[in-house]
Protein backbone atom coordinates (compact mmCIF):
# COMPACT_ATOMS: atom_id res chain seq x y z
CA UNK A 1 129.12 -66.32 166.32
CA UNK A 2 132.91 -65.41 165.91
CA UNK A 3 132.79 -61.91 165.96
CA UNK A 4 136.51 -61.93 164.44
CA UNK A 5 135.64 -64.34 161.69
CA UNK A 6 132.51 -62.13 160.75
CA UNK A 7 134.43 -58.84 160.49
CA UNK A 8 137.46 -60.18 158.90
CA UNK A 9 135.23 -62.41 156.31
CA UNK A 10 132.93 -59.58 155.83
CA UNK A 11 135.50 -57.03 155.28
CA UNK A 12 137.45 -59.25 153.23
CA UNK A 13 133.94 -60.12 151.14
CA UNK A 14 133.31 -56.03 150.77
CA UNK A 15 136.71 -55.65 149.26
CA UNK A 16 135.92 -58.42 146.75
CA UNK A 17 132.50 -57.37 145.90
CA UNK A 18 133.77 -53.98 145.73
CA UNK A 19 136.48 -55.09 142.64
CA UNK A 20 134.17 -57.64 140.91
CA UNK A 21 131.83 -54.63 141.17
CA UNK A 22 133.74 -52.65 139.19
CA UNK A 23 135.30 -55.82 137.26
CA UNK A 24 131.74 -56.83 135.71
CA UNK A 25 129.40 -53.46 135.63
CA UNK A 26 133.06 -50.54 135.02
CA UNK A 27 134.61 -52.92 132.30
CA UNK A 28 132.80 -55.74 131.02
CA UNK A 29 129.71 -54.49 130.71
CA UNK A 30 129.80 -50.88 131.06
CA UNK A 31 128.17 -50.18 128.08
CA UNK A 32 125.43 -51.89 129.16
CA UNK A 33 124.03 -49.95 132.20
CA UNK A 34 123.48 -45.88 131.93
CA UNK A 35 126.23 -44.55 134.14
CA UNK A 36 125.82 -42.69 136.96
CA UNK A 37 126.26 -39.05 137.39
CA UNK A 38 129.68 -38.39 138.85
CA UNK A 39 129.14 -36.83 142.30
CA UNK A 40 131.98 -36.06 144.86
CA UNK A 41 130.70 -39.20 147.07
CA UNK A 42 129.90 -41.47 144.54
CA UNK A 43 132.93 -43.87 144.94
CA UNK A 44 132.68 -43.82 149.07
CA UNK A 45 128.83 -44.99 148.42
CA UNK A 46 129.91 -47.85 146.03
CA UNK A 47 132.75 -48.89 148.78
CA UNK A 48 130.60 -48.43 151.82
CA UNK A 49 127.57 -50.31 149.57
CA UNK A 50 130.01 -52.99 148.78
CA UNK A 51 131.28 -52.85 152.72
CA UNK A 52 127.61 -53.87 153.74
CA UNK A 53 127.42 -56.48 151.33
CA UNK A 54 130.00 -58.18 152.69
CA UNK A 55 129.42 -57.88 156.32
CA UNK A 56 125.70 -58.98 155.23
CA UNK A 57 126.62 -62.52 154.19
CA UNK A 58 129.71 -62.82 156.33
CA UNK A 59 126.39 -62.44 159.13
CA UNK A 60 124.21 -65.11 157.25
CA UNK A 61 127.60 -67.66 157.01
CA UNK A 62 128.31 -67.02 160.39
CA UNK A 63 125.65 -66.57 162.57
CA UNK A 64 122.96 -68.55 160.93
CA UNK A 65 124.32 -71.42 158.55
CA UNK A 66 128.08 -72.01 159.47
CA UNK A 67 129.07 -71.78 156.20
CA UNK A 68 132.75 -72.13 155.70
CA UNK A 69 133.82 -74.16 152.56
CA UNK A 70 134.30 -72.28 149.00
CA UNK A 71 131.44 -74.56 147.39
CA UNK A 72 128.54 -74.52 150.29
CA UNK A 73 129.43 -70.14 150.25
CA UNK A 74 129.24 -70.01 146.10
CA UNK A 75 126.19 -71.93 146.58
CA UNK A 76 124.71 -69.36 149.15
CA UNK A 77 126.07 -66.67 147.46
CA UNK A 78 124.16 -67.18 144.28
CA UNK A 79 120.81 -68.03 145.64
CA UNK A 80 121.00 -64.66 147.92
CA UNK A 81 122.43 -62.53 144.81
CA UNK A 82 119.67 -64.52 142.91
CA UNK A 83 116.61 -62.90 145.25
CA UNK A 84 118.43 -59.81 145.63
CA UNK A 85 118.88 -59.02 141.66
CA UNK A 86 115.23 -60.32 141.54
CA UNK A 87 114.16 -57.57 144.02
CA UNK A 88 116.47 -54.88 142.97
CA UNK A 89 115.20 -54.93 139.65
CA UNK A 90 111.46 -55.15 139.80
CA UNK A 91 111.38 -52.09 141.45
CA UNK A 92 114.42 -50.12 138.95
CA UNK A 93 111.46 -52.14 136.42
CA UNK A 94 108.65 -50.10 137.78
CA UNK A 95 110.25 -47.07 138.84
CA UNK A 96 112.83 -46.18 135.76
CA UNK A 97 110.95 -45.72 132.53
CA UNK A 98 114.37 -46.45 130.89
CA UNK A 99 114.51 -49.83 132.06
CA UNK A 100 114.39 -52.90 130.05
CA UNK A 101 114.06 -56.74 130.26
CA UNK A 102 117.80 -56.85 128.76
CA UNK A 103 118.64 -54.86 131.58
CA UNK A 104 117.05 -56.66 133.84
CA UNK A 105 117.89 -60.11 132.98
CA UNK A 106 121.83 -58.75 132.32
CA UNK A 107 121.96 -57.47 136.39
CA UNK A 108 120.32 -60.60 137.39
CA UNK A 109 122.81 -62.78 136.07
CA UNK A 110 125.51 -60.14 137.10
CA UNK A 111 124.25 -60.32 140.30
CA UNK A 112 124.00 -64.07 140.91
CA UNK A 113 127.89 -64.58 139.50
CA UNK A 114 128.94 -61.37 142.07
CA UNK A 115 127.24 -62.91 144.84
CA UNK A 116 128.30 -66.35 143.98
CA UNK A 117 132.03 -65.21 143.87
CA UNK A 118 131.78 -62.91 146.72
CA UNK A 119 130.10 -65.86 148.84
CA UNK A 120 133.05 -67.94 147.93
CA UNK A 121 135.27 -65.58 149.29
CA UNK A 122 134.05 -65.08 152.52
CA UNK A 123 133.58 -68.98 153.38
CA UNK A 124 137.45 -69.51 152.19
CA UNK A 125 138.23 -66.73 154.68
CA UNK A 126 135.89 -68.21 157.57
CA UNK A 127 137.53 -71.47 157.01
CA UNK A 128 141.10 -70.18 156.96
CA UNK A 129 140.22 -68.06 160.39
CA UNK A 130 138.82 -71.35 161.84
């Protein structure tokens, strides 16, 4: 594994995750989801959430599956955002009373597209890096 392609990609994938983050659940659909209480951290946790996120799949393209074309990273993107929104949101299901399927289904999808886009992202970048 690169270690310069998977910082860069990954870094480059957090920044995008972080803006189609607040693209799809702070404007689009922000009526949708309860909003969070506004705590003095709570924008350094969404960055440094996002941050992971990024460096997570930039691992998976590049240590494990080579992935480095736009198509073969949407592709990844959305089945890992796929399991992830699955995951996420049987437990918010069984652990917030408030929760329901529209939710659920709604951050699935949300989820899936982010990944999807974010995935995307990070192969162009591997494949521009080399």
């Amino acid at each position: 594994m690169k270690t310069k392609n998977f910082l860069i990609s990954g870094i480059v994938g957090g920044i995008a995750s972080f803006f189609l983050g607040w693209l799809l659940y702070g404007i689009l659909f922000k009526d949708s989801f309860p909003q969070p209480a506004e705590a003095p951290n709570t924008m350094t946790m969404i960055a440094l959430g996002s941050l992971t996120f990024g460096l997570f799949l930039s691992f998976i393209f590049n240590k494990w599956a080579q992935i480095s074309t736009i198509v073969t990273g949407a592709k990844a993107g959305a089945i890992i955002g796929l399991f992830l929104g699955l995951y996420f949101n049987f437990f918010n299901m069984a652990m917030n009373p408030d929760a329901t399927f529209q939710m659920f289904a709604l951050d699935v999808v949300l989820t899936i597209v982010l990944s999807a886009i974010t995935g995307a992202i990070i192969a162009l970048v591997n494949n521009k890096l080399g």
